[in-house]
C-alpha atoms as a PDB file:
ATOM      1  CA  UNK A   1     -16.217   5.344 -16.210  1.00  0.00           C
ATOM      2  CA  UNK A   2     -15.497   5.306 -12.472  1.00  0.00           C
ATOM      3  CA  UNK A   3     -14.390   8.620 -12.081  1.00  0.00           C
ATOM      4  CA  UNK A   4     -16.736  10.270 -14.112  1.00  0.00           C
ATOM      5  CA  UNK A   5     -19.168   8.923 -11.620  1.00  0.00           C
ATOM      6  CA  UNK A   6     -16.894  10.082  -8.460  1.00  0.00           C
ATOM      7  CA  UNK A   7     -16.330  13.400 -10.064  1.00  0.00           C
ATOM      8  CA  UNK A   8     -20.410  13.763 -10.312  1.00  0.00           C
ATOM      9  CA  UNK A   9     -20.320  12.748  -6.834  1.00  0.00           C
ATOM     10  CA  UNK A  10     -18.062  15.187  -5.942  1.00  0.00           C
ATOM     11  CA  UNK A  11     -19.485  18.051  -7.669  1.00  0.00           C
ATOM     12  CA  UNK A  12     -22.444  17.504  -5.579  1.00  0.00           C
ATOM     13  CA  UNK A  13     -20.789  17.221  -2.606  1.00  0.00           C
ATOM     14  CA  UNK A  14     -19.071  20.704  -3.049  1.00  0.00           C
ATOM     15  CA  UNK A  15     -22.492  22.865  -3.671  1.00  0.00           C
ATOM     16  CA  UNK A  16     -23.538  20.752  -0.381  1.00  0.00           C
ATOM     17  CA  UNK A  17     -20.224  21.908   1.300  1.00  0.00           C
ATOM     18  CA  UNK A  18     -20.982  25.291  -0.088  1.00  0.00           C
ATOM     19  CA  UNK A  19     -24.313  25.341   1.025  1.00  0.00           C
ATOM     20  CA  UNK A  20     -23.890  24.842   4.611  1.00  0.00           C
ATOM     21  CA  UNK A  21     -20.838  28.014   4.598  1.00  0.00           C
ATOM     22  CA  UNK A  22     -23.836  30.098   3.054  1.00  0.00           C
ATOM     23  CA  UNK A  23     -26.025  29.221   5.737  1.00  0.00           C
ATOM     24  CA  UNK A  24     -23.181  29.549   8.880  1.00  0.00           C
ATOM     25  CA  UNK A  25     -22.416  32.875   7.483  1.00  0.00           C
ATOM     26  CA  UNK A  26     -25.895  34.329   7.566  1.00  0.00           C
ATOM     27  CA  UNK A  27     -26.118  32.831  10.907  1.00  0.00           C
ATOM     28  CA  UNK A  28     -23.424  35.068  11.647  1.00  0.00           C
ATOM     29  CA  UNK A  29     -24.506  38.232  10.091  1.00  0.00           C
ATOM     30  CA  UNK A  30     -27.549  37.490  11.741  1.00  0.00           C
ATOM     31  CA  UNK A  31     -25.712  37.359  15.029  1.00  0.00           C
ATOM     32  CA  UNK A  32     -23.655  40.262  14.744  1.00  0.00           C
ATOM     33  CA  UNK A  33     -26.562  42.022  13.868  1.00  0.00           C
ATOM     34  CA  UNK A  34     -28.198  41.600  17.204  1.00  0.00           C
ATOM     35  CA  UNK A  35     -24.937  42.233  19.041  1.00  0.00           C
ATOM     36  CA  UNK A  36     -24.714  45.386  17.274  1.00  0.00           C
ATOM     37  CA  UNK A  37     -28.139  46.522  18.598  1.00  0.00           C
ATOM     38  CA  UNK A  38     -27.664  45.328  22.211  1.00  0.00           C
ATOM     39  CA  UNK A  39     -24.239  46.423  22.918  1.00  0.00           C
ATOM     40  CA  UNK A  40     -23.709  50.090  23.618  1.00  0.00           C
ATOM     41  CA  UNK A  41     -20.578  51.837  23.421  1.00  0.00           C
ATOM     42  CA  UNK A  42     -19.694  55.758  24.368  1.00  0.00           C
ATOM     43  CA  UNK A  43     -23.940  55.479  24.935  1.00  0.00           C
ATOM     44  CA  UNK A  44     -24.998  54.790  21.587  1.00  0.00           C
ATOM     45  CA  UNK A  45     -25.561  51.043  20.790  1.00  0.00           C
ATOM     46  CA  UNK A  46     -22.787  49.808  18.106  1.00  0.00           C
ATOM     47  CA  UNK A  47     -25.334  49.625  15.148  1.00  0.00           C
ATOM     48  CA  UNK A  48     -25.415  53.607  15.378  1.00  0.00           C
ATOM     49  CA  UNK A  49     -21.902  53.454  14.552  1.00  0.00           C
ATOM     50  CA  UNK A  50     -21.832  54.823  10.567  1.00  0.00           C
ATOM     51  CA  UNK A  51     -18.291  52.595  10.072  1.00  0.00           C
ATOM     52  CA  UNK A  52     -20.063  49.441  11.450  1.00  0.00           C
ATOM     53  CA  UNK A  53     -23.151  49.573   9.416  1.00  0.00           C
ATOM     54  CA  UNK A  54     -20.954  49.985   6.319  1.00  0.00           C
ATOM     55  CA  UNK A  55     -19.027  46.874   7.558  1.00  0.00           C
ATOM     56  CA  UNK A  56     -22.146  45.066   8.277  1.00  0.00           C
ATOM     57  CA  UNK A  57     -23.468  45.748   4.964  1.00  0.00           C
ATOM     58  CA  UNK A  58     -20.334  44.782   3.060  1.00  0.00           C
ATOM     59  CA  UNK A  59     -20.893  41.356   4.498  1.00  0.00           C
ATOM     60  CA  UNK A  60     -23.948  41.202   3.711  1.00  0.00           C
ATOM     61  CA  UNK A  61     -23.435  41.966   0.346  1.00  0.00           C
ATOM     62  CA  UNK A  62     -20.550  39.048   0.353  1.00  0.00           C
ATOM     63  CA  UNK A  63     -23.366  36.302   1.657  1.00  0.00           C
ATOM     64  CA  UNK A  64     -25.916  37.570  -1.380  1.00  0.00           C
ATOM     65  CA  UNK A  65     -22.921  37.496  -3.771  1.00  0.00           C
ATOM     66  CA  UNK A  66     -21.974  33.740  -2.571  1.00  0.00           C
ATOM     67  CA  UNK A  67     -25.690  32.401  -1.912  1.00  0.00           C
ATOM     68  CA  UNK A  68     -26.130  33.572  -5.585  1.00  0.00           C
ATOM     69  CA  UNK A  69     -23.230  31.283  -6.769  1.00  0.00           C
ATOM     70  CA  UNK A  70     -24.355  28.251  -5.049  1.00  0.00           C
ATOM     71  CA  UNK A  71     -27.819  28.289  -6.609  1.00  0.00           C
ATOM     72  CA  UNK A  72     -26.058  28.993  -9.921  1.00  0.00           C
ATOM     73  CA  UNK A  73     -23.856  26.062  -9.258  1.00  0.00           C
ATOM     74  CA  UNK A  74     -26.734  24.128  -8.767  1.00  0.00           C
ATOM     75  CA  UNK A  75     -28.780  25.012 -11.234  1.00  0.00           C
ATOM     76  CA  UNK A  76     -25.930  24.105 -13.824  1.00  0.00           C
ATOM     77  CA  UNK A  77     -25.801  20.666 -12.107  1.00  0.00           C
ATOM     78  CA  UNK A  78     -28.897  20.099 -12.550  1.00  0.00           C
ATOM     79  CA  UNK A  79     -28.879  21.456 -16.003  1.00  0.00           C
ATOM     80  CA  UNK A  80     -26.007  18.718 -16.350  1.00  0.00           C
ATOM     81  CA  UNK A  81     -27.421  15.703 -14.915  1.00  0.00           C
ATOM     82  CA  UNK A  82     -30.890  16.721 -16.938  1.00  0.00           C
ATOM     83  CA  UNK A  83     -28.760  16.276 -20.087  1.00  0.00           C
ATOM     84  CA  UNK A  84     -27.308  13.074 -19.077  1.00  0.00           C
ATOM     85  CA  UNK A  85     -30.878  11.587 -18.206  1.00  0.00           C
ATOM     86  CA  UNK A  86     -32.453  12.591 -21.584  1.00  0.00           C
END
């Protein structure tokens, strides 16, 4: 019975883990979205830069992919520990 109780402890603990990467890599994006407007290379600020946005946007797409799987991980967590209480 122990571990089961650990491992439920654990699961939690992982989505938490998960949770805070989510929110450091938005604060990121978020980041190297204002750098990319501020800083100016050849005399065109970096966000002009057609290679960049597509780089930027890839990443963005990765945070929406992975903030997606947390909250699905959580919701079948909850699911789970819904069951158990009933």
């Amino acid at each position: 019975e122990g571990f089961k109780f650990a491992m439920l402890g654990l699961d939690g603990g992982r989505i938490n883990i998960a949770t805070c990467s989510v929110g450091t890599a938005q604060q990121a994006l978020n980041e190297a979205k204002q750098y990319m407007t501020e800083r100016k290379q050849f005399g065109r600020s970096l966000a002009q830069f057609q290679a960049l946005q597509f780089k930027l946007a890839d990443m963005a797409t990765e945070l929406v992919a992975a903030r997606q799987m947390v909250r699905l991980a959580a919701a079948k967590l909850d699911a789970q520990h819904a069951e158990k209480s009933a």
